[in-house]
C-alpha atoms as a PDB file:
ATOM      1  CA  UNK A   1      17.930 -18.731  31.686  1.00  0.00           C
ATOM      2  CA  UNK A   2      15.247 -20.967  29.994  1.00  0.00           C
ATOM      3  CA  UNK A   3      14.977 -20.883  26.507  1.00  0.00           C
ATOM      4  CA  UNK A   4      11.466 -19.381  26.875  1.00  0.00           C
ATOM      5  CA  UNK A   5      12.585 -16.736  28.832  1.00  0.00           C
ATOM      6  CA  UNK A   6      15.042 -15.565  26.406  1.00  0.00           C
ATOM      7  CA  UNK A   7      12.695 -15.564  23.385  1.00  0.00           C
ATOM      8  CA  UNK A   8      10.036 -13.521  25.343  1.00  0.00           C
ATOM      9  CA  UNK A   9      13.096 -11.102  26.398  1.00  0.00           C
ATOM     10  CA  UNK A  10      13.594 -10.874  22.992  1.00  0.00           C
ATOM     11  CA  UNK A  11      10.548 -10.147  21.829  1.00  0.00           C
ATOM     12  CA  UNK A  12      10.277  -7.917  24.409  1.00  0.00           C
ATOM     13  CA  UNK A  13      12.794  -5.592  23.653  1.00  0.00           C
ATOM     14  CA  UNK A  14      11.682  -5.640  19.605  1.00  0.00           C
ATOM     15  CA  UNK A  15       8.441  -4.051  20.629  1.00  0.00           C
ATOM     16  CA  UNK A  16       8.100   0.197  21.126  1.00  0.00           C
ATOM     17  CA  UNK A  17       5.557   1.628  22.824  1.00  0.00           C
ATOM     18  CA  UNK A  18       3.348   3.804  20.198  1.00  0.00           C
ATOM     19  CA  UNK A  19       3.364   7.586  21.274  1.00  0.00           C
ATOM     20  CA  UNK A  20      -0.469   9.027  20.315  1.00  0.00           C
ATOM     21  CA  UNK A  21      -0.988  10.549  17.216  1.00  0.00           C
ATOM     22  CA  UNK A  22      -0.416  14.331  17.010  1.00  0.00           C
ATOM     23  CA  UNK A  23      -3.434  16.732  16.606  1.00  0.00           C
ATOM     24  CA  UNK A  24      -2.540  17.254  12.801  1.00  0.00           C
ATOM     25  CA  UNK A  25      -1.946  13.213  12.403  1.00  0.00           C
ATOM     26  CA  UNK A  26      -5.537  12.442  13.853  1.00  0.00           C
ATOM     27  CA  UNK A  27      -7.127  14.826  11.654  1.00  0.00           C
ATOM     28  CA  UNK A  28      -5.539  13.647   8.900  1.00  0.00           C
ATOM     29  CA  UNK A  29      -6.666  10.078   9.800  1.00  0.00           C
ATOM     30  CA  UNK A  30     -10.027  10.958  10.316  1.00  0.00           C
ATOM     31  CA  UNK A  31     -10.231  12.848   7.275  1.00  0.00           C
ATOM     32  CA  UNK A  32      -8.742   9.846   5.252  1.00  0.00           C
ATOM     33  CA  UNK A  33     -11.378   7.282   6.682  1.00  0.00           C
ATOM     34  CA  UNK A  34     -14.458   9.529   6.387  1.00  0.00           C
ATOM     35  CA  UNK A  35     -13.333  10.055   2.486  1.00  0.00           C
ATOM     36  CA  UNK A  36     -13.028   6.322   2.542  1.00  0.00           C
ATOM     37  CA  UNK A  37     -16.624   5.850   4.002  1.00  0.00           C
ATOM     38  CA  UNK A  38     -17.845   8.226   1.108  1.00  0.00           C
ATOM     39  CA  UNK A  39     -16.568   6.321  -1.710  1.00  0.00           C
ATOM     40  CA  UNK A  40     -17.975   3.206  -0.314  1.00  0.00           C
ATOM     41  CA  UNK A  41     -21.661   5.331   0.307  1.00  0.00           C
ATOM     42  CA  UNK A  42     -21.163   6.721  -3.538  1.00  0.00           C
ATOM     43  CA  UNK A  43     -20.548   3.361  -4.761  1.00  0.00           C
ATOM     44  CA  UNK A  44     -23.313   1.645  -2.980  1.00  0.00           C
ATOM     45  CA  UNK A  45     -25.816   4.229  -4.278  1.00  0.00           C
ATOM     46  CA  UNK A  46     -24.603   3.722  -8.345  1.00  0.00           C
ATOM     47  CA  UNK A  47     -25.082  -0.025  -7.472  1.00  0.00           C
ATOM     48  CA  UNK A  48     -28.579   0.484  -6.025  1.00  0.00           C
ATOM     49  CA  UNK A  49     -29.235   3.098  -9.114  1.00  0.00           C
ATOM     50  CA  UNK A  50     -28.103   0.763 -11.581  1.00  0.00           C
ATOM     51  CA  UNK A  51     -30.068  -2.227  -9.870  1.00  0.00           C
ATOM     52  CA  UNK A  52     -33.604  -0.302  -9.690  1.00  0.00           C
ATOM     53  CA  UNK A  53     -32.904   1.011 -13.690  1.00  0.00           C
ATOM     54  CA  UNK A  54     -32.493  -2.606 -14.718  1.00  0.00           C
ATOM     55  CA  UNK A  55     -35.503  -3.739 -12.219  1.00  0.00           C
ATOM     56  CA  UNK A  56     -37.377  -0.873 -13.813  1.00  0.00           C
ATOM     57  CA  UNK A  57     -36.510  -2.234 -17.351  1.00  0.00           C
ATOM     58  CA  UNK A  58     -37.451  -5.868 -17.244  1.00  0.00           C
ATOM     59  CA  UNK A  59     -40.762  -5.039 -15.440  1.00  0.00           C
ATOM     60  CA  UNK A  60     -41.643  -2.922 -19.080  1.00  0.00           C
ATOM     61  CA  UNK A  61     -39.835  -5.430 -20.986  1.00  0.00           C
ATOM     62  CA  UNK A  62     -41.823  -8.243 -19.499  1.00  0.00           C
ATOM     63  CA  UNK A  63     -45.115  -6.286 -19.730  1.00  0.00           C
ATOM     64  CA  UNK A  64     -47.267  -7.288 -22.437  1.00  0.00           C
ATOM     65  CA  UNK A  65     -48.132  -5.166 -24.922  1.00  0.00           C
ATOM     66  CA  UNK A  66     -52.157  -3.681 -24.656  1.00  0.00           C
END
């Protein structure tokens, strides 16, 4: 045996197949990442909030005074 061969057997035998999540594991997962995709939505909302109030006050800051 090569010396290649017998790394690649051994990193052969190192790997295990992955058996598909169960029912309850999947929902679980997809659970997890939609949560995950609403924090990111909430947060990008207070950041676009908090933009358009500061926006909104330098427009009335900068306006001159009639």
């Amino acid at each position: 045996m090569k010396i290649s061969e017998v790394t690649f057997a051994e990193q052969n035998a190192s790997i295990k197949p992955n058996k598909p999540p169960t029912p309850e594991q999947s929902r679980i997962a997809a659970l997890q990442t939609a949560k995950d995709r609403a924090s990111q939505t909430l947060q990008a909302e207070r950041k676009r909030q908090k933009v358009a109030k500061a926006q909104k006050a330098m427009s009335a800051a900068l306006k001159p005074i009639t």
